[in-house]
Protein backbone atom coordinates (compact mmCIF):
# COMPACT_ATOMS: atom_id res chain seq x y z
CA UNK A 1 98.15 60.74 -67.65
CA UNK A 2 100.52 57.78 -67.16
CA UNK A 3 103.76 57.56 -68.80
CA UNK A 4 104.93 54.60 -70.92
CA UNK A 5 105.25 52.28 -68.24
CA UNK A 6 101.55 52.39 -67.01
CA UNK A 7 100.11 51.72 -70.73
CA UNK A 8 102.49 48.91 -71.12
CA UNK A 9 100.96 47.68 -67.65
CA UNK A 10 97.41 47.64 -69.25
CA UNK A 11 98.05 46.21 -72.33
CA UNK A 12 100.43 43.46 -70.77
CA UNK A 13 98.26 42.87 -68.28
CA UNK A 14 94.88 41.78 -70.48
CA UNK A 15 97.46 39.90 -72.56
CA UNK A 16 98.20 37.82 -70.38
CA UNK A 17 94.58 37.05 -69.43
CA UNK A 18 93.21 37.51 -72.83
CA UNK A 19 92.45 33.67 -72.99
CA UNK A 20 90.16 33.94 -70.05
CA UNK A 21 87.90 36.21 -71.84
CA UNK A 22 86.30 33.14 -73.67
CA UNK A 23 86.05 30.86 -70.96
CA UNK A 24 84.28 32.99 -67.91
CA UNK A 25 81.01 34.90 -69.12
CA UNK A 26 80.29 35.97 -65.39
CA UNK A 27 80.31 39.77 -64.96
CA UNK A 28 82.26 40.94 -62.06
CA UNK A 29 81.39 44.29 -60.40
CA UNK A 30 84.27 45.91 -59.27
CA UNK A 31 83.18 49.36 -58.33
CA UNK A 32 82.71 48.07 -54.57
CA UNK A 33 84.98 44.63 -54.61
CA UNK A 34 86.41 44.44 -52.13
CA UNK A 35 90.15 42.01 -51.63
CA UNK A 36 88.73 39.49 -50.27
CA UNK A 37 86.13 38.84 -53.26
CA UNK A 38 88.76 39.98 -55.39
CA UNK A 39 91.45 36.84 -54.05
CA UNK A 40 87.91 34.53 -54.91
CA UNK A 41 88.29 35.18 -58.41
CA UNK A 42 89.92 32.75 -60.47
CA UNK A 43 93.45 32.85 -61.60
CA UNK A 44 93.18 34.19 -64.54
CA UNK A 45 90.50 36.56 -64.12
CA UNK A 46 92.54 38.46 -61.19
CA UNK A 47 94.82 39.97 -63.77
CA UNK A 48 92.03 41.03 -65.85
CA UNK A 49 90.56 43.05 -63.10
CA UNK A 50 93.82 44.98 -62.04
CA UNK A 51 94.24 46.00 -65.76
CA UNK A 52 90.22 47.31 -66.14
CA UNK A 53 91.02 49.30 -62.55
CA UNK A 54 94.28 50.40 -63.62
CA UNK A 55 93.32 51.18 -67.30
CA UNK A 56 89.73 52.98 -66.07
CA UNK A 57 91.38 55.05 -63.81
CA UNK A 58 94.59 56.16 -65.72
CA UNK A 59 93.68 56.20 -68.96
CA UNK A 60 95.98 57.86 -71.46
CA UNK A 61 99.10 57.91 -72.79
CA UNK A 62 100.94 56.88 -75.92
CA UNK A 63 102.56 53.70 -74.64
CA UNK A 64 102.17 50.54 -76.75
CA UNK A 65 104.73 48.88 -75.20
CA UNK A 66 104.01 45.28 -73.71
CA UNK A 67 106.37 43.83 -70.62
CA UNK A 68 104.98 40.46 -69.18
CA UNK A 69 107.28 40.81 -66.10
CA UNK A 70 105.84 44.19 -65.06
CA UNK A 71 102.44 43.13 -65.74
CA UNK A 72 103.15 39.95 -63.35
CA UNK A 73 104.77 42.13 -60.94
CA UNK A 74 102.05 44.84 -60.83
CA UNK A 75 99.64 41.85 -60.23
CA UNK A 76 101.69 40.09 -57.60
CA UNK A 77 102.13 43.72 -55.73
CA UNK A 78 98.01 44.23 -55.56
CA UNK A 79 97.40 40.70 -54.56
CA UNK A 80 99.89 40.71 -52.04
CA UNK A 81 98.15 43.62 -51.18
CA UNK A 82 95.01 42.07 -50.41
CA UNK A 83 95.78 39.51 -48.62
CA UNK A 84 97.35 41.39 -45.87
CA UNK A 85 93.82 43.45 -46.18
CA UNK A 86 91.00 41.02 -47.44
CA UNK A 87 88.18 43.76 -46.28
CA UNK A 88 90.18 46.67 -48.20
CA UNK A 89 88.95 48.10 -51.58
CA UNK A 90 90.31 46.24 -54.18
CA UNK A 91 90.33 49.80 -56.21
CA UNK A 92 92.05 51.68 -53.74
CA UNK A 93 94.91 48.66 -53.24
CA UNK A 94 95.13 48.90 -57.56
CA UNK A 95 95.60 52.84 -57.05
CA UNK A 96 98.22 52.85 -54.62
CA UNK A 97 100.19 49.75 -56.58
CA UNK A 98 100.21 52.70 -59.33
CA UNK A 99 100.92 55.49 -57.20
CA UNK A 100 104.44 53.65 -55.90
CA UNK A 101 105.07 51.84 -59.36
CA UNK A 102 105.04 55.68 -60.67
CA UNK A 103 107.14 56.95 -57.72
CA UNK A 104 109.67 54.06 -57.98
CA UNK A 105 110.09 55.30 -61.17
CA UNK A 106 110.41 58.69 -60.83
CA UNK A 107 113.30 57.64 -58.59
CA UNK A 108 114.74 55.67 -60.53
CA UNK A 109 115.11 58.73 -63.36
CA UNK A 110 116.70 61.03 -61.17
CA UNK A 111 119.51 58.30 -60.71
């Protein structure tokens, strides 16, 4: 179950993009997207799909705290992602964004 950092992710992250929602009515599939059709997408639809991955696969917690810049960042970190891997899953790159966001952390709190 994610701590307070990964809710504040999800909920930051379809924040940002929440104006999208009214604009684009095409479905994306993102059980087999890969990067490269991920980096297609448009702008603001990009950050809608890292939050649905993220927030499908760790869902949980008692976080209801929003924070833009780690919501950018978490974004940034998976796109980067991608484009040093186009033909990787764009699932798997979302999961292991997570897996060091939660292990920076976890460093970070034994400091």
């Amino acid at each position: 179950m994610p701590g307070l950092e990964g809710r504040s992710l999800i909920v930051a992250l379809f924040l940002l993009s929440a104006p999208a929602l009214a604009q684009d009515a095409k479905q994306v599939d993102v059980k087999n997207l890969s990067c490269e059709a991920f980096l297609a997408q448009p702008d603001d639809i990009r950050p809608m799909l890292v939050a649905w991955v993220h927030g499908y696969t760790h869902a949980g917690g008692e976080n209801w705290v929003v924070d833009p810049a780690t919501a950018r960042t978490f974004v940034a970190s998976v796109e980067t992602r991608c484009k040093a891997a186009p033909k990787a899953s764009f699932r798997y790159q979302v999961l292991e964004t997570a897996k060091e966001r939660q292990a920076q952390l976890k460093k970070a709190a034994k400091k």
